[in-house]
Protein backbone atom coordinates (compact mmCIF):
# COMPACT_ATOMS: atom_id res chain seq x y z
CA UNK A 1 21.72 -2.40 10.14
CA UNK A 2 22.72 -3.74 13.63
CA UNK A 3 23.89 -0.34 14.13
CA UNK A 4 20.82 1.46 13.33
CA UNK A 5 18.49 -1.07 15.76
CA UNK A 6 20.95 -0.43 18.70
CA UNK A 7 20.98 3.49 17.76
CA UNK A 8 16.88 3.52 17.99
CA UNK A 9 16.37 1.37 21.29
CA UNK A 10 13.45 3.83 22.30
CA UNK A 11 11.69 4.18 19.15
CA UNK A 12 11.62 0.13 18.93
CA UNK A 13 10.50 -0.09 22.30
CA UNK A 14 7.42 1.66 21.39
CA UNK A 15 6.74 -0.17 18.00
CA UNK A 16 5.47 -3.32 20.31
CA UNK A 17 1.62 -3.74 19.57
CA UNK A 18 1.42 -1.00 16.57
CA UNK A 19 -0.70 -1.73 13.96
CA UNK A 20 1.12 -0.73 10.30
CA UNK A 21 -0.99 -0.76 7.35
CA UNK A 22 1.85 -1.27 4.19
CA UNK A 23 1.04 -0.10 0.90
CA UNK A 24 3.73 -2.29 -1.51
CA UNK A 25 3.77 -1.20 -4.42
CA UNK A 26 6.61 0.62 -6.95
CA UNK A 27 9.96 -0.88 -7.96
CA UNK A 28 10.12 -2.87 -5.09
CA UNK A 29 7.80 -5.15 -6.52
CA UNK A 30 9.74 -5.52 -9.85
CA UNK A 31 13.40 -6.25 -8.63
CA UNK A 32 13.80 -9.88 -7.35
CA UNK A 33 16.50 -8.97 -4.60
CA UNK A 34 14.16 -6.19 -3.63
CA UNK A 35 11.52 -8.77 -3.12
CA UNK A 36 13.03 -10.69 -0.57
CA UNK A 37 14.85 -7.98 1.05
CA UNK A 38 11.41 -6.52 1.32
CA UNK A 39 9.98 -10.17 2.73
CA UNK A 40 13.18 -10.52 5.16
CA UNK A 41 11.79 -6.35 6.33
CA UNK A 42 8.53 -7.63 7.30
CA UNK A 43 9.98 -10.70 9.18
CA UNK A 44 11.84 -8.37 11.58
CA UNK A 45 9.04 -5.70 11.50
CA UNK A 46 6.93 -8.46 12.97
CA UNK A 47 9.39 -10.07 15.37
CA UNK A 48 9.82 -6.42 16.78
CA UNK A 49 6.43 -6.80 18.65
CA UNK A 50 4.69 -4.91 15.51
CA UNK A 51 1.20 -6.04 13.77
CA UNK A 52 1.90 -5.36 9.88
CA UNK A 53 -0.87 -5.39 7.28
CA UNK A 54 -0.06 -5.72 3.93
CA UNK A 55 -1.77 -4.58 0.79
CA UNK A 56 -0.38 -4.62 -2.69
CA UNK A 57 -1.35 -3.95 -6.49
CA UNK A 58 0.16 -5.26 -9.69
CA UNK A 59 -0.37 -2.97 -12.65
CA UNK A 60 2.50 -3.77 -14.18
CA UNK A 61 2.19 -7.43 -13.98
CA UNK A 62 -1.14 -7.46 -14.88
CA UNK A 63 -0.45 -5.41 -18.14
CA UNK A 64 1.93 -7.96 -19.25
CA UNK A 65 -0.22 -11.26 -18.62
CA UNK A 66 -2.41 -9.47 -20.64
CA UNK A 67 -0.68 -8.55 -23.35
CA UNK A 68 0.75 -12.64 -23.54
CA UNK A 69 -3.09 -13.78 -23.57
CA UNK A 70 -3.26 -11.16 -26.43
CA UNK A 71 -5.83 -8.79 -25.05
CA UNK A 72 -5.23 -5.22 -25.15
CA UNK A 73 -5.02 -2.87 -22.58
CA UNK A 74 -7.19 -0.04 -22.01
CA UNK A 75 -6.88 3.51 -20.17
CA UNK A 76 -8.71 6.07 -19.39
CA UNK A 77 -6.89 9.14 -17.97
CA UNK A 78 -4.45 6.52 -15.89
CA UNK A 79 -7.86 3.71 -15.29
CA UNK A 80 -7.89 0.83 -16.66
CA UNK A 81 -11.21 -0.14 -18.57
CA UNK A 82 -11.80 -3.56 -16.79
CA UNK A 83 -14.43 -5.76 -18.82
CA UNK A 84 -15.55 -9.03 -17.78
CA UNK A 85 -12.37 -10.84 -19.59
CA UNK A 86 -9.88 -8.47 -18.13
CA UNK A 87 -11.11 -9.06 -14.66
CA UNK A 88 -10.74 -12.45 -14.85
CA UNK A 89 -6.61 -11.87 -15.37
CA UNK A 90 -6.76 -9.06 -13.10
CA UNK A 91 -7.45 -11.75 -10.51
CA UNK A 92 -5.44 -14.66 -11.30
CA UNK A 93 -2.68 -12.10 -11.11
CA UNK A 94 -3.30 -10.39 -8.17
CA UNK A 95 -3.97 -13.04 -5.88
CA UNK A 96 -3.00 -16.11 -8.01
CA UNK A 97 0.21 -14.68 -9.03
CA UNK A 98 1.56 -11.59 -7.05
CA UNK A 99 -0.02 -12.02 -3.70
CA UNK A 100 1.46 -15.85 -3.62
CA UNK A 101 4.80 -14.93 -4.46
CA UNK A 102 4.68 -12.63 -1.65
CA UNK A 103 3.24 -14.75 1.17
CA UNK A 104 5.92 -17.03 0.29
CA UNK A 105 9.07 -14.95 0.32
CA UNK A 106 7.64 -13.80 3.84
CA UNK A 107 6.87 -17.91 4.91
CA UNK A 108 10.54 -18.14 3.95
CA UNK A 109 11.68 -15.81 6.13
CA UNK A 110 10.33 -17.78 8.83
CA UNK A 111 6.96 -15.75 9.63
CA UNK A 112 3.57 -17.02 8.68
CA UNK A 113 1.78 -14.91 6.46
CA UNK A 114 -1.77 -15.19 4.82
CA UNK A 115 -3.08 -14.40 1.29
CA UNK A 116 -6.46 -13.24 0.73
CA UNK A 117 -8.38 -10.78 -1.38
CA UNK A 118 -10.86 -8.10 -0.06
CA UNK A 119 -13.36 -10.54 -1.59
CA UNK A 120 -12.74 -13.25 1.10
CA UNK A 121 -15.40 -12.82 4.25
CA UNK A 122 -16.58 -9.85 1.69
CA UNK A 123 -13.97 -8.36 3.45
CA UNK A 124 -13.79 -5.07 1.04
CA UNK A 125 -17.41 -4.08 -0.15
CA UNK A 126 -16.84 -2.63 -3.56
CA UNK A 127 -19.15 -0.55 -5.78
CA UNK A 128 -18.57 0.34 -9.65
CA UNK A 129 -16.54 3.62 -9.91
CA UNK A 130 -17.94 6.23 -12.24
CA UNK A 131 -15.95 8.89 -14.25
CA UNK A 132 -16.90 11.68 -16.37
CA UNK A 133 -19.71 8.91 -17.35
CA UNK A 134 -17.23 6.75 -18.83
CA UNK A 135 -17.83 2.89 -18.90
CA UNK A 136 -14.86 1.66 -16.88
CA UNK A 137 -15.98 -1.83 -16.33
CA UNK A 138 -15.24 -3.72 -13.20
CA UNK A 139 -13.57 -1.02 -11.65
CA UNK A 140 -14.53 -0.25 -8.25
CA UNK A 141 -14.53 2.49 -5.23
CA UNK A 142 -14.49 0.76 -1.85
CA UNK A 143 -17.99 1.33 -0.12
CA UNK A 144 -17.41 -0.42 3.58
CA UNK A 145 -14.33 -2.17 5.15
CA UNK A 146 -15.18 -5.15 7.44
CA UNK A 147 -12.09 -5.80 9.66
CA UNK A 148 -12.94 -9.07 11.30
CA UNK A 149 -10.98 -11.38 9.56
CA UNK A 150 -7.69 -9.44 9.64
CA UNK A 151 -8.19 -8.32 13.41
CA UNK A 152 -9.02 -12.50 13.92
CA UNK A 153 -5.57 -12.79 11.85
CA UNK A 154 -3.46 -10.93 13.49
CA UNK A 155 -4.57 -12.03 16.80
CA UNK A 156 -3.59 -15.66 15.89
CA UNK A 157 -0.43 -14.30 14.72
CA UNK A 158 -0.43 -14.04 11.00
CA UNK A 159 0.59 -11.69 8.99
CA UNK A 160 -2.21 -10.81 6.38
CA UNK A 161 -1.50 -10.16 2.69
CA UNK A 162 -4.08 -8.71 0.74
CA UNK A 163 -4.87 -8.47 -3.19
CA UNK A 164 -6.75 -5.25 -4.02
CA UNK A 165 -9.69 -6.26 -5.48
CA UNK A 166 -13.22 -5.58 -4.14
CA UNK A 167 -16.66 -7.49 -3.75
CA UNK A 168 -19.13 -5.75 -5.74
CA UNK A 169 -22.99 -7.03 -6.97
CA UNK A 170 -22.01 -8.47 -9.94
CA UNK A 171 -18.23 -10.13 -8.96
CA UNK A 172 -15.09 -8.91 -7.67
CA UNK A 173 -14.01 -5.49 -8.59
CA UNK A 174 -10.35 -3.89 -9.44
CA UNK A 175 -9.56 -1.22 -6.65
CA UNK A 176 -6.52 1.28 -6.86
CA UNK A 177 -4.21 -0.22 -3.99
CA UNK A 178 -3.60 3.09 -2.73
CA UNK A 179 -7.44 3.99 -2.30
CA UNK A 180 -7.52 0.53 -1.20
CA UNK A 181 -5.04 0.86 1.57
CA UNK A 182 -6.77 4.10 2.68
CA UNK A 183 -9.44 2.28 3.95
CA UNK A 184 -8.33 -0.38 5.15
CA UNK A 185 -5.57 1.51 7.47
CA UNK A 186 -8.65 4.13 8.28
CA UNK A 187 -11.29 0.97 9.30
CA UNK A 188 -8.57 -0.58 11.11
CA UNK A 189 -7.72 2.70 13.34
CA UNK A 190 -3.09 2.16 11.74
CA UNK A 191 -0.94 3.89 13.97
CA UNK A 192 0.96 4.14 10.61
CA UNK A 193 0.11 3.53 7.08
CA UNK A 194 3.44 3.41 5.46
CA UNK A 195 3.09 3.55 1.33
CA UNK A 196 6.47 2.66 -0.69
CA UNK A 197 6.48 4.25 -4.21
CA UNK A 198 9.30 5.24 -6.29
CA UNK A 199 9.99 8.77 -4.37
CA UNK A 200 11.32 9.18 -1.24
CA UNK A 201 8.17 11.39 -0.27
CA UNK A 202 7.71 15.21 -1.31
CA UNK A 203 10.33 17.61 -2.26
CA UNK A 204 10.24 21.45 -2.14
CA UNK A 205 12.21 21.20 -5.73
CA UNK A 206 11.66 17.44 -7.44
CA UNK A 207 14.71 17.93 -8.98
CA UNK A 208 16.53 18.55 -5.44
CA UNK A 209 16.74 15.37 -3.28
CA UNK A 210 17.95 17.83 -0.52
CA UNK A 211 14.67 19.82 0.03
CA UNK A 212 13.03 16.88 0.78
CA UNK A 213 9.87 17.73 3.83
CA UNK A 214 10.44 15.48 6.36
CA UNK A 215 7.15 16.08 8.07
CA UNK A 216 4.53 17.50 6.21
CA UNK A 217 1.13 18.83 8.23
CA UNK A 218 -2.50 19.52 6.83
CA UNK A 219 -1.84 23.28 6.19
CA UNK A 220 1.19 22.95 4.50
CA UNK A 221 0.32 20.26 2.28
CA UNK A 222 -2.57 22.37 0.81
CA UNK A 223 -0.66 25.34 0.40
CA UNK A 224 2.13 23.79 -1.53
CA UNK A 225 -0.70 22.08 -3.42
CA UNK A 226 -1.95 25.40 -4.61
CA UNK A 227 1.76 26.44 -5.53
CA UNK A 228 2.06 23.40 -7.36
CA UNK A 229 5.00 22.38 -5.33
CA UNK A 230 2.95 18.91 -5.08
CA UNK A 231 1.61 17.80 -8.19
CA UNK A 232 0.45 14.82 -10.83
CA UNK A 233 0.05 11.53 -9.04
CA UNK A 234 1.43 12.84 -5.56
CA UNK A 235 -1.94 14.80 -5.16
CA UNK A 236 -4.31 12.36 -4.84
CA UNK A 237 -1.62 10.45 -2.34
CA UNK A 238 -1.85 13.79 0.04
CA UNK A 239 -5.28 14.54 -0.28
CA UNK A 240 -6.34 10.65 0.45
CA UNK A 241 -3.51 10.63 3.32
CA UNK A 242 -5.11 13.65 5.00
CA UNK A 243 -8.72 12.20 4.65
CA UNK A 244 -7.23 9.04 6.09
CA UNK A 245 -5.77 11.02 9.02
CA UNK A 246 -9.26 12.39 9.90
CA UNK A 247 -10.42 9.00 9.82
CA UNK A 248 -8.38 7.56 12.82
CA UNK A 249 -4.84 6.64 11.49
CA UNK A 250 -2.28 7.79 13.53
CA UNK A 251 0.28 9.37 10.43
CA UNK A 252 1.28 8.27 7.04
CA UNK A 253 4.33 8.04 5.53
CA UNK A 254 5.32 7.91 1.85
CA UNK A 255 8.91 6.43 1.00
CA UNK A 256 11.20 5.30 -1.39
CA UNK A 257 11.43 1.08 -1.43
CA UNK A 258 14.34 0.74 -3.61
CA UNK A 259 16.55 0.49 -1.26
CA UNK A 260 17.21 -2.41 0.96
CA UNK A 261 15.88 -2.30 4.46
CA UNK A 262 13.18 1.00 3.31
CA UNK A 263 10.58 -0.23 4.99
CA UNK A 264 12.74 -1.72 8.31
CA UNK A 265 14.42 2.42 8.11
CA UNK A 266 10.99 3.59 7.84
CA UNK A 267 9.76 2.33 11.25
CA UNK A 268 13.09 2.68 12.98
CA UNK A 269 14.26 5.97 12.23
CA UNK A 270 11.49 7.73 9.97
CA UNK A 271 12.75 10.92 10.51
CA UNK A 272 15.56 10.55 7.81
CA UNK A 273 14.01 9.00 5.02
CA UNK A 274 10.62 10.19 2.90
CA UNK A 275 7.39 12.35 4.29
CA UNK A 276 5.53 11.75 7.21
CA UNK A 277 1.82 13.48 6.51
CA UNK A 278 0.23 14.48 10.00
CA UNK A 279 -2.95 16.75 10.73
């Protein structure tokens, strides 16, 4: 790793005062080393002169807190149908559970981060989400981003973690993290908004790590769209990175985080690992 820092002097140098919106999310939120490797990534991220902002999920763990309190889980063409009971786990998890385990691996690593949800300051203003008019509960669609608080963070020098759930009428609201991270990185003006999955971005042939497209613009994107060279769940990921990129952030760029240092690589030397979207 010392290697790869003294190899990418100039690109560091130019980190210093960049605002990166992180999307954590995928297997690097299951595996324990990954955890703190991903924890002891944001320490030097930070102590490079960069302002991160991190936003996470917790599908996964949510499904299984559920399933111990012995309420079943419900989908609806990949949503979960969030009643009143569900959202009550949905939030102990996210930001009693996940979002603490997080701020502390990062404390550890000697930085100071903060844990809040969009709901604190009302933050993220949240609205139900509708869906070929089915009933999905407390499921929402963020409606306005106020970035006071986390510009008020980082200015004091903490690093803000923040639970995906929304402030609606009626209570908080469950938010995608992706859509979630959108807007946040978009109200905030990110130079980046870096989202780790469980791909290392888009591939001309999925089944061909080596066609991998480093940079990916606008044009392209839709016409491999139409092909169906992008597909599934990686569609909505372009089309909300593009509408993100018309909304002020700088580029984003989808990776693979299960592999030490991803995120560290990713601002360093992006050019070798995932897809950078541009206009």
């Amino acid at each position: 790793m010392f290697d790869e820092l003294y190899n990418n002097l100039d690109v560091i140098k130019e980190l210093n005062g960049k605002l990166v919106v992180i999307k954590y999310g995928g297997h690097a939120m299951k595996d324990e080393s990954l955890k703190k490797a991903f924890a002891r990534d944001i320490s030097i991220i930070k102590s490079l002169g960069v302002l991160p902002v991190i936003i996470h999920g917790g599908g996964p763990e949510i499904t299984s807190m559920l399933e111990k309190l012995g309420i079943k889980s419900e989908f609806y063409k990949g949503l979960r149908i969030t009643d009143k009971d569900t959202m009550k786990v949905v939030e102990m998890v996210l930001h009693g559970v996940v979002n603490r385990e997080l701020v502390t691996l990062i404390n550890k690593e000697g930085e100071f981060a903060v844990g809040i949800s969009g709901r604190d300051s009302s933050m993220v203003e949240a609205e139900k989400k509708t869906f070929e008019d089915v009933d999905l509960g407390f499921v929402g669609e963020v409606r306005s981003v106020n970035t006071w608080l986390l510009w008020n963070l980082l200015d004091e020098g903490y690093i803000p973690v923040i639970s995906s759930i929304g402030e609606g009428e009626d209570g908080g609201y469950n938010v995608n993290a992706d859509e979630f991270a959108y807007s946040i990185a978009a109200a905030m003006g990110a130079d980046k908004l870096l989202l780790i999955t469980d791909v290392d971005g888009i591939y001309l042939n999925p089944k061909d790590p080596s066609t991998r497209v480093p940079l990916l613009n606008e044009s392209d994107a839709n016409d491999m769209i139409q092909s169906g060279k992008i597909s599934g769940g990686m569609i909505p990921k372009v089309l909300s990175s593009i509408s993100a990129l018309k909304e002020g952030v700088g580029e984003v760029h989808i990776i693979k985080g299960d592999l030490k240092n991803a995120s560290l690589k990713a601002l360093i030397d992006p050019k070798n690992t995932g897809t950078i979207i541009v206009l």
